[in-house]
C-alpha atoms as a PDB file:
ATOM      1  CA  UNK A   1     -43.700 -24.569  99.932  1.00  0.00           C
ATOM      2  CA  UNK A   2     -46.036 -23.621 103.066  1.00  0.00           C
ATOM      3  CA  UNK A   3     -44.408 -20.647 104.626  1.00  0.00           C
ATOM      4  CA  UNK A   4     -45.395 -19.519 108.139  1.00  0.00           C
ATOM      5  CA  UNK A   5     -45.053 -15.473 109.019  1.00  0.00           C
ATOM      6  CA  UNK A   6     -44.979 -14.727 112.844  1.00  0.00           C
ATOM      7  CA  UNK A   7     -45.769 -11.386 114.964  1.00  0.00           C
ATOM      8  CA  UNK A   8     -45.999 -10.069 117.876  1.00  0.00           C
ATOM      9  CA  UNK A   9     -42.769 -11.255 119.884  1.00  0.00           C
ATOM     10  CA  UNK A  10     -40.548  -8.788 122.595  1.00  0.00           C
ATOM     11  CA  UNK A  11     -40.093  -7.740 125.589  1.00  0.00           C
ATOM     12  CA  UNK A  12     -42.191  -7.247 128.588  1.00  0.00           C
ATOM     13  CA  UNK A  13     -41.946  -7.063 132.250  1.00  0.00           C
ATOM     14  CA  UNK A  14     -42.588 -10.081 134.351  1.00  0.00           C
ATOM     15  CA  UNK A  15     -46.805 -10.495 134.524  1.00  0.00           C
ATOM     16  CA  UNK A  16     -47.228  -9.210 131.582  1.00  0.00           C
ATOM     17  CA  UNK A  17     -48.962 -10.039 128.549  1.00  0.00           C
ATOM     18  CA  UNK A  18     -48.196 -10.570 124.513  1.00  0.00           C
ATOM     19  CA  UNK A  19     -50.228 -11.850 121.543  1.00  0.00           C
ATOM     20  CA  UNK A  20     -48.231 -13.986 119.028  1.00  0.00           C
ATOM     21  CA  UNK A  21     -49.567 -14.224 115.463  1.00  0.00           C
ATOM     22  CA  UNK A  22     -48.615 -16.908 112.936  1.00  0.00           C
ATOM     23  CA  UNK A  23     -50.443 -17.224 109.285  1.00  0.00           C
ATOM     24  CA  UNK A  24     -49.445 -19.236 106.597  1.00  0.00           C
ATOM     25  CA  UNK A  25     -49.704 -18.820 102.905  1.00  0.00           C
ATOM     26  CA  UNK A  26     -48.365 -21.117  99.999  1.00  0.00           C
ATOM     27  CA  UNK A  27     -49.823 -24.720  99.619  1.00  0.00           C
ATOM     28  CA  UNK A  28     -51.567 -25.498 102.741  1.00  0.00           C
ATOM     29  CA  UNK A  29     -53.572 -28.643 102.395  1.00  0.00           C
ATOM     30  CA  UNK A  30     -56.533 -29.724 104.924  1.00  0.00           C
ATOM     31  CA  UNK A  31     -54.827 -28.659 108.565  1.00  0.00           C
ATOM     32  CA  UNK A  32     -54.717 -31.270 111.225  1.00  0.00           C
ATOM     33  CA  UNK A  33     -53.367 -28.775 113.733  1.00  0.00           C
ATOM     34  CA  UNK A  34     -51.389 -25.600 114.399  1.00  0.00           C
ATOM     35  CA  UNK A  35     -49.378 -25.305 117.431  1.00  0.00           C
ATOM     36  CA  UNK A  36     -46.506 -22.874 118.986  1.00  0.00           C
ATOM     37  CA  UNK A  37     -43.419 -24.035 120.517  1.00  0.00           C
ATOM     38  CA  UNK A  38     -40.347 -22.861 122.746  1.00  0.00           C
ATOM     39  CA  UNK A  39     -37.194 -23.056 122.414  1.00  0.00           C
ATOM     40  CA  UNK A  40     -34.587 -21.959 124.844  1.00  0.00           C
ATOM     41  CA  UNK A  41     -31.034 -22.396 125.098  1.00  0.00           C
ATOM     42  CA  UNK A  42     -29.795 -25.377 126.613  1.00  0.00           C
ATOM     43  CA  UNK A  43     -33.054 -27.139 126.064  1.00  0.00           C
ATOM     44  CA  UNK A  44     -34.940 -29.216 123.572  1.00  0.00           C
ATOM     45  CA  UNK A  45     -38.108 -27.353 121.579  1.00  0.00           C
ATOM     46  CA  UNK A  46     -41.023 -28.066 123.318  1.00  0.00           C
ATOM     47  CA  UNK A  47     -44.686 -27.665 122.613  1.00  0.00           C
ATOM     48  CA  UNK A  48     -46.667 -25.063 124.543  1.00  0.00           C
ATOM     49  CA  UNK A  49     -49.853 -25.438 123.367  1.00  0.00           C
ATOM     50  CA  UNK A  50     -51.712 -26.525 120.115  1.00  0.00           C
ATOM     51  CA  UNK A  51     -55.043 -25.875 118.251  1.00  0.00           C
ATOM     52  CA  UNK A  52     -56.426 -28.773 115.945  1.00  0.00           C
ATOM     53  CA  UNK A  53     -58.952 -28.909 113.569  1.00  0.00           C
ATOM     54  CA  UNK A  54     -62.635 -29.336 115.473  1.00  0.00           C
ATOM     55  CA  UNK A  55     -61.257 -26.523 118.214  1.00  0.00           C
ATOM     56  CA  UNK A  56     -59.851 -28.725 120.464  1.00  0.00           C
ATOM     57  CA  UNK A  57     -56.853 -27.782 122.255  1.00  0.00           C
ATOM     58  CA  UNK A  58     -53.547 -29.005 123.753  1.00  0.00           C
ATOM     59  CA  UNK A  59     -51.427 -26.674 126.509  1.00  0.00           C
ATOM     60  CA  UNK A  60     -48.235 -27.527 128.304  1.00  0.00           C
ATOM     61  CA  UNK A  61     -48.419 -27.233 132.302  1.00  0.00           C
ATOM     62  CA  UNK A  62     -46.746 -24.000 132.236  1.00  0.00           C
ATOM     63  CA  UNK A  63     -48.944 -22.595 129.552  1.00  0.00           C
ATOM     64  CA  UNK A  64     -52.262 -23.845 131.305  1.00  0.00           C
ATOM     65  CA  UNK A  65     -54.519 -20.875 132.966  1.00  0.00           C
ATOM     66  CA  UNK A  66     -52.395 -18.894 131.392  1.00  0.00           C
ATOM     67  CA  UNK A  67     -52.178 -19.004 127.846  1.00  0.00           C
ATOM     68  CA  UNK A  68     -54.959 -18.953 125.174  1.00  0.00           C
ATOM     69  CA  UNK A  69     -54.732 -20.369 121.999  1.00  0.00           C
ATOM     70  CA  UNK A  70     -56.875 -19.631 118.952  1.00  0.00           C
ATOM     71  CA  UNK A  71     -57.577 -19.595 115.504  1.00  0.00           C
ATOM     72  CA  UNK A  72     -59.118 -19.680 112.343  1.00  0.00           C
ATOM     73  CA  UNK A  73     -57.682 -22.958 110.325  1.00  0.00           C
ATOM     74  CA  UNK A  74     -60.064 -21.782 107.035  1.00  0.00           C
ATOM     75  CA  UNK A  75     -57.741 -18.514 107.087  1.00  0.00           C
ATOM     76  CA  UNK A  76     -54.497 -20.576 108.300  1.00  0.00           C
ATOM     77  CA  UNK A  77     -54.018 -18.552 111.104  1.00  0.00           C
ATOM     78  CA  UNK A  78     -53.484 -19.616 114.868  1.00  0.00           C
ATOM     79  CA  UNK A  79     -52.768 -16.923 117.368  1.00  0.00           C
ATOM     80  CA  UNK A  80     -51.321 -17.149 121.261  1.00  0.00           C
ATOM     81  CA  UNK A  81     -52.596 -14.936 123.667  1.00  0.00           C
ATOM     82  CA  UNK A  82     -49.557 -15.097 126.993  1.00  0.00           C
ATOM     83  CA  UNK A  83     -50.999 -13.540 130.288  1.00  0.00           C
ATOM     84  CA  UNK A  84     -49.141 -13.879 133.593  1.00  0.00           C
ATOM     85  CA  UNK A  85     -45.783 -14.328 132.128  1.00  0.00           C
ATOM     86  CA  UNK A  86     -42.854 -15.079 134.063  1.00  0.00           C
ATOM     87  CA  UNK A  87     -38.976 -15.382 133.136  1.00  0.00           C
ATOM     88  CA  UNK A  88     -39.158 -18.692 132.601  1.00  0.00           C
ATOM     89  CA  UNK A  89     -41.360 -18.253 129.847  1.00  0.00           C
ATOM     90  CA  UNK A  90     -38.574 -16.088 128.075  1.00  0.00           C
ATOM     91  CA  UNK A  91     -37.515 -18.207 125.246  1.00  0.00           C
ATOM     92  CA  UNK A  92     -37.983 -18.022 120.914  1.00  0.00           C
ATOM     93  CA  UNK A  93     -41.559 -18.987 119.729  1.00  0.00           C
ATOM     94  CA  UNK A  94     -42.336 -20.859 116.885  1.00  0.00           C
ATOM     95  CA  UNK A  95     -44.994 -21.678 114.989  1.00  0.00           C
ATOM     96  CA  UNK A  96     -45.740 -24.671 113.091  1.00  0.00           C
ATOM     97  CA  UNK A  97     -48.375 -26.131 111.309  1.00  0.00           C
ATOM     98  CA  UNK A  98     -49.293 -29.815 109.991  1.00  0.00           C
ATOM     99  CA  UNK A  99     -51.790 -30.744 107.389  1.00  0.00           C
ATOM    100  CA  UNK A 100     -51.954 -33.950 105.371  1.00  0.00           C
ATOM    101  CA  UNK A 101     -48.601 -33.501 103.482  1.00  0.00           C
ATOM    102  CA  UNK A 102     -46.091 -31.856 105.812  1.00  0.00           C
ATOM    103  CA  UNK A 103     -45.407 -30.021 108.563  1.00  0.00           C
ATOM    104  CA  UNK A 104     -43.841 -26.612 108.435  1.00  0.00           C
ATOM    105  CA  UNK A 105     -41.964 -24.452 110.391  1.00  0.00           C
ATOM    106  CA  UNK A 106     -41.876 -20.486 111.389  1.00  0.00           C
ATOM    107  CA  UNK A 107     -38.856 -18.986 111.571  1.00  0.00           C
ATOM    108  CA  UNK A 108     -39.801 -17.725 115.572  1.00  0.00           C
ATOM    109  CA  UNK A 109     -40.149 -14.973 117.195  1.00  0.00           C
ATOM    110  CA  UNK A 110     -38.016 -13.811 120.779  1.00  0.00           C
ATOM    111  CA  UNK A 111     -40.281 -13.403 124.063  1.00  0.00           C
ATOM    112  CA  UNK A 112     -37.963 -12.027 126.495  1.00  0.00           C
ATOM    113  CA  UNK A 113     -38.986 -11.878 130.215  1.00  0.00           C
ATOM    114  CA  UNK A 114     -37.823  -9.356 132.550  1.00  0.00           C
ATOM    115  CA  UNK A 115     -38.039  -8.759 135.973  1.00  0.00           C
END
């Protein structure tokens, strides 16, 4: 079973900045893509921005020109660096990852916003 570890989650002050970490170990087979999501209460999981295999990238309107997204898929690791952040980014991150079999799941990691 692919299990996904996640760092670098907490608190910071509105226009701030975090790096969130995700790596997976077990049996990963040939990544498509790695993405992180948001969930926050009261609203469905959606997808902030996603790295597939060939470096392309996906980002959400809120995460554009603000968010960086990066990794190394031969080390199955994808990393999110936030800049700019505002309350409304406040929320848990997850990680997930799909490859040819499956996709899996991080447990998440808090952001939390202040002003």
């Amino acid at each position: 079973q692919v299990q996904l570890l996640e760092s670098g989650g907490g608190s910071v002050e509105a226009g701030g900045s975090l790096t969130l970490s995700c790596t997976a170990s077990g049996p990963v087979f040939s990544i498509n893509n790695m993405g992180w999501y948001r969930q926050t209460p009261g609203k469905e999981r959606e997808l902030v921005a996603q790295l597939f295999r060939g470096d392309s990238t996906y980002y959400s309107d809120s995460a554009k020109d603000r968010f960086t997204i990066s990794g190394d898929m031969t080390k199955n690791s994808v990393s999110l660096q936030m800049r700019g952040l505002n309350v409304e980014d406040t929320g848990i991150y997850s990680c997930n990852l799909q490859d040819l079999r499956d996709s899996s799941w991080g447990q998440g990691t808090q952001v939390t916003v202040t002003t």
